[in-house]
Protein backbone atom coordinates (compact mmCIF):
# COMPACT_ATOMS: atom_id res chain seq x y z
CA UNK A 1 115.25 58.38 96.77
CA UNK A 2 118.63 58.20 95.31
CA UNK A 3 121.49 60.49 95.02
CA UNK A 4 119.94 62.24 91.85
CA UNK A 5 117.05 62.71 93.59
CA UNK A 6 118.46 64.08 96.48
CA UNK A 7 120.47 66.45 94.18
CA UNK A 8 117.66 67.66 92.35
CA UNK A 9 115.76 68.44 95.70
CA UNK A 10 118.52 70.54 97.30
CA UNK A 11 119.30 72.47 93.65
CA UNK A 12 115.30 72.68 93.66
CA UNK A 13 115.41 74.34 97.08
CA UNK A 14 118.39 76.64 96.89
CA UNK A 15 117.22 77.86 93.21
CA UNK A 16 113.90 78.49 95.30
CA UNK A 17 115.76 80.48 97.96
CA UNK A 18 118.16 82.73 95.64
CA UNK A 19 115.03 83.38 93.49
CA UNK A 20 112.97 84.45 96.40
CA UNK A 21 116.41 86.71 97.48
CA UNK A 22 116.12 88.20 94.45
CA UNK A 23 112.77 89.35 94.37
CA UNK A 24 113.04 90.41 97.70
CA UNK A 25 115.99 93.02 97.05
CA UNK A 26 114.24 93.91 93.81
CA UNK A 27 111.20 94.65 95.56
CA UNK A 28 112.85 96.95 98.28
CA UNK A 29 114.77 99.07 95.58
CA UNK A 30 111.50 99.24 93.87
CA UNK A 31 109.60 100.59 97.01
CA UNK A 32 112.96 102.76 97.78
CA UNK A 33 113.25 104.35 94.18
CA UNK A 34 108.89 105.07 94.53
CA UNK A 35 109.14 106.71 97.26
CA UNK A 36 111.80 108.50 96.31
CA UNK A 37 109.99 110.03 93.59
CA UNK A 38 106.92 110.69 95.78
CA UNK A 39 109.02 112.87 97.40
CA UNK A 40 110.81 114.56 94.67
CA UNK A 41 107.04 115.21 93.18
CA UNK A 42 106.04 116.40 96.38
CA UNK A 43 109.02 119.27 96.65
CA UNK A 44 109.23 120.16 93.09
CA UNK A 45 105.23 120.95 93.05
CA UNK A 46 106.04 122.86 96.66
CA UNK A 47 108.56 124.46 95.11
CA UNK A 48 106.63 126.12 92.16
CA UNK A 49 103.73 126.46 94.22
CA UNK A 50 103.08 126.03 97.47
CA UNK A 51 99.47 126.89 96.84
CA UNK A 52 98.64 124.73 94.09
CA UNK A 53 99.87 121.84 96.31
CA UNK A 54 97.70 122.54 98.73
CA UNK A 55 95.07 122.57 96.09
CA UNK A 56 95.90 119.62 94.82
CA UNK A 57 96.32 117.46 97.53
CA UNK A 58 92.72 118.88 98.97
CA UNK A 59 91.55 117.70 95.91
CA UNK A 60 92.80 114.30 95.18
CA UNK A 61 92.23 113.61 98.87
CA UNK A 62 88.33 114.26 97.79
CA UNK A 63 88.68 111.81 94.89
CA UNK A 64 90.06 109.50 96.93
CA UNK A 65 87.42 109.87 99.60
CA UNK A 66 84.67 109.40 97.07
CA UNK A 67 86.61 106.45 96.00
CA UNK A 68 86.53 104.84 99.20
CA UNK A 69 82.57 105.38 99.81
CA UNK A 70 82.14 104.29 96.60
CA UNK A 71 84.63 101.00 97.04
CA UNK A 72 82.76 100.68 101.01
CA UNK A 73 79.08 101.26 100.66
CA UNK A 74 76.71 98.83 99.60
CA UNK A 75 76.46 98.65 95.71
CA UNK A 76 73.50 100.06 93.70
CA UNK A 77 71.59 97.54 91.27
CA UNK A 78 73.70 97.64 88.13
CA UNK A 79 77.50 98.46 87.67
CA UNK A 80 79.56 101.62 88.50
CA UNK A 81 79.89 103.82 85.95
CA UNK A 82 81.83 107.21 84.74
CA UNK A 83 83.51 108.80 87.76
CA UNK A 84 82.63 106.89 90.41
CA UNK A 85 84.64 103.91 88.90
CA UNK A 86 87.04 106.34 88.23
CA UNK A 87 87.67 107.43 91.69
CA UNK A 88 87.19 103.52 93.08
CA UNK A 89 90.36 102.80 90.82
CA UNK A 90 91.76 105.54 91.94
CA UNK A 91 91.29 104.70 95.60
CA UNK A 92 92.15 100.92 95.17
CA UNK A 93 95.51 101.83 93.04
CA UNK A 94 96.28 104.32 95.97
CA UNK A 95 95.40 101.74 98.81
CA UNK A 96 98.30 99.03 97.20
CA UNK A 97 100.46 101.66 96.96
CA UNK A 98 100.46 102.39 100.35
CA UNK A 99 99.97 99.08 101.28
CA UNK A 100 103.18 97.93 98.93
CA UNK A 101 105.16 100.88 100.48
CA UNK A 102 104.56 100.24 104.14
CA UNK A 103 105.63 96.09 103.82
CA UNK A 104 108.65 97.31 101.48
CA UNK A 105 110.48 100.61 102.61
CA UNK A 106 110.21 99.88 106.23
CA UNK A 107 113.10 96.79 105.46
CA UNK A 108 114.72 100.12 103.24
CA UNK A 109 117.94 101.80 104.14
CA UNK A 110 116.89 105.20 102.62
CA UNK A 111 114.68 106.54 105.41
């Protein structure tokens, strides 16, 4: 291994490292600005009705519970159709949300 070689290995590894930087901060301000919004949803549908939050939340807890038993339990002969895929989407967009929110905001500054 010469000295080009050498070179090429340490620009290979610090091009690695900034890139990885990069995507790291872009992920955070990602995970900062979403939850941001989840909040600002959450207050501005409080804020016009406190009722009708309620009543929504109640219900897209439900679709997400259905989505869950229907992502958990053991699978029927055939595919899922209608609402049950529906709800399993639902459930498994929810679940990386979460899941993408709890590894990314807890590095954020904005809590």
């Amino acid at each position: 291994m010469g000295v080009r070689g050498a070179a090429k290995s340490v620009g290979d590894f610090l091009s690695e490292t900034v890139g990885e930087a990069v995507a790291k901060v872009l992920l955070g301000l990602l995970a900062c600005a979403l939850l941001g919004c989840l909040a600002w949803i959450a207050y501005a549908s409080w804020s016009v009705s406190p009722r009708l939050t309620i009543a929504g939340a109640g219900l897209l807890s439900l679709f997400l519970a259905h989505g869950a038993w229907q992502t958990f339990r053991t699978p029927a002969k055939g595919r899922r159709r209608g609402h049950a895929a529906l709800a399993t989407a639902g459930f498994t967009l929810a679940a990386m949300t979460a899941l993408f929110l709890l590894l990314y905001t807890a590095g954020c500054d904005c809590l």
